[in-house]
Protein backbone atom coordinates (compact mmCIF):
# COMPACT_ATOMS: atom_id res chain seq x y z
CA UNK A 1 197.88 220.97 36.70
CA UNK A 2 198.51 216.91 36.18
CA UNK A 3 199.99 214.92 39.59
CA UNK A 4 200.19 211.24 38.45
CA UNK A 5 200.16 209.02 41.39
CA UNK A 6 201.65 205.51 41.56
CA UNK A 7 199.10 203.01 43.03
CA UNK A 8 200.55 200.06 45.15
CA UNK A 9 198.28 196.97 44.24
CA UNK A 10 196.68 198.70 41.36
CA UNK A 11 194.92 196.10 40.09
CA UNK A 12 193.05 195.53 43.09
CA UNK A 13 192.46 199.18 43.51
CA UNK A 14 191.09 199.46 40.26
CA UNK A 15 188.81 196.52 40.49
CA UNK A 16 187.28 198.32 43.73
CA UNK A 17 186.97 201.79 41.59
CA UNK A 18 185.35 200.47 38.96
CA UNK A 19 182.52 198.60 41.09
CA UNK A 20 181.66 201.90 42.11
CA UNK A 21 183.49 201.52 45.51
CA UNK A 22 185.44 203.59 47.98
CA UNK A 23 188.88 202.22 48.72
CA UNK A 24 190.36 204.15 51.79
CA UNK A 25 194.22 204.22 52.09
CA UNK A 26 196.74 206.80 52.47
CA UNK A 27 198.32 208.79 49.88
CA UNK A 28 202.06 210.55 50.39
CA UNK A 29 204.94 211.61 48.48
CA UNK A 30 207.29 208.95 48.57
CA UNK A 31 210.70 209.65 50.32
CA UNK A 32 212.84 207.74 47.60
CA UNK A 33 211.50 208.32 44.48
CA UNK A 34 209.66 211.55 45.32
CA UNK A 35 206.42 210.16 43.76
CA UNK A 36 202.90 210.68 44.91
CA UNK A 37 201.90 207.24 45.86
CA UNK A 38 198.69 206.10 47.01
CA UNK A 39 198.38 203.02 49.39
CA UNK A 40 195.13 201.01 49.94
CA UNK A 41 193.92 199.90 53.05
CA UNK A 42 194.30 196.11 53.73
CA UNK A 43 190.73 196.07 55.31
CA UNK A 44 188.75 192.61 56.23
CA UNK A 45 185.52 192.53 56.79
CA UNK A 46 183.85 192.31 59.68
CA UNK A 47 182.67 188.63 60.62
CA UNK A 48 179.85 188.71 63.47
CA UNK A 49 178.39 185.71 64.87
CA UNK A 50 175.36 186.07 65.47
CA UNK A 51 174.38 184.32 69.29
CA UNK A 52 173.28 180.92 69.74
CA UNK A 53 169.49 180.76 71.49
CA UNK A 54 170.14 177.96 74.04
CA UNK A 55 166.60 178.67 76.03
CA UNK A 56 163.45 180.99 75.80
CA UNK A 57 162.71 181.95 79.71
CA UNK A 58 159.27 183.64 80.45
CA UNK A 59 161.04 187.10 81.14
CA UNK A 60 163.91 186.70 79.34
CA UNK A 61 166.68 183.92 77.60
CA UNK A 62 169.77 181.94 77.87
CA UNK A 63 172.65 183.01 74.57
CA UNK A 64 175.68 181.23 73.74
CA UNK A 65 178.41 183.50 71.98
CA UNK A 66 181.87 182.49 71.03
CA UNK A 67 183.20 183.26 74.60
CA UNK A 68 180.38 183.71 76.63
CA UNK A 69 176.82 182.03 78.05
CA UNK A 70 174.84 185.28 78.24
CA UNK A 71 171.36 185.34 80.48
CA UNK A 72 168.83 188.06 79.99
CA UNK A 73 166.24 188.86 82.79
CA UNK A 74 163.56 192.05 82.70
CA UNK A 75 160.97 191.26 85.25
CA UNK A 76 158.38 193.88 85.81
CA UNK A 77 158.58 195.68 88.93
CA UNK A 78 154.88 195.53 89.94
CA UNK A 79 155.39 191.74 90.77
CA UNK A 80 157.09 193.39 94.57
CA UNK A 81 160.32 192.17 95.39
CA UNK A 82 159.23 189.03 96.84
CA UNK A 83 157.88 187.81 93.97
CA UNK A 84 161.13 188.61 91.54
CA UNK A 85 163.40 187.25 93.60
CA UNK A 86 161.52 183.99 93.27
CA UNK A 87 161.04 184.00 89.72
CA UNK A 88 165.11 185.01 89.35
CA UNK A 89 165.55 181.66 91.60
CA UNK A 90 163.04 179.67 89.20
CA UNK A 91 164.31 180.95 85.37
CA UNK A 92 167.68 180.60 86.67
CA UNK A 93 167.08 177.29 87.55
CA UNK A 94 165.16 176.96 84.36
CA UNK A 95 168.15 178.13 82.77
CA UNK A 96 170.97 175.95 84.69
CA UNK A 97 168.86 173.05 83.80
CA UNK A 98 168.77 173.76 79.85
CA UNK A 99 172.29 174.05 80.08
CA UNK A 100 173.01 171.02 81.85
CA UNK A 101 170.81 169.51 78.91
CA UNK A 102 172.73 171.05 75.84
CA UNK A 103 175.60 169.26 77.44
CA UNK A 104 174.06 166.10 77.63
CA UNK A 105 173.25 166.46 73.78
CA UNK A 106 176.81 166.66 73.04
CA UNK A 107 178.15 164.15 74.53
């Protein structure tokens, strides 16, 4: 049995085919003509930026993203609680003060 099925964009479709790709769409028997038509997929690709180092802390580091300053702590527990609290207090002053001086830069 032959179904012929009428491609929407099928130039672009067959570009993808033919460089050995997958092109996901949907494919359904059109109401007005009563054709099988297949329908690609307008799919973008994904676009990641990758996070900004701002500062290397001794446990840890300071990360710009697009919407966020991100701060990243792991402190081993042996040090007692005493002792992380006071290391929190210095990297995060560490950190507050390399921000402080990335704005400077910019201005």
């Amino acid at each position: 049995m032959k179904k012929f099925i009428f491609i929407n964009n099928a130039i672009t479709v067959m570009d993808k085919l033919l460089s050995s790709k997958r092109v996901e769409g949907v494919l359904y028997v059109d109401e007005n003509t009563g054709r099988l038509t297949f329908k690609a997929y307008n799919r973008k690709p994904k676009s990641l930026q990758r996070n900004r180092l701002i500062c290397l802390l001794e446990h840890g580091w300071v990360k710009e993203s697009a919407e966020r300053i991100k701060v990243y702590e792991s402190i081993p527990k042996v040090l007692g609680t005493m002792k992380v609290t006071g290391v929190l207090d210095r990297e995060i002053r560490d950190a507050q003060n390399a921000l402080i001086e990335r704005e400077l830069e910019l201005l």
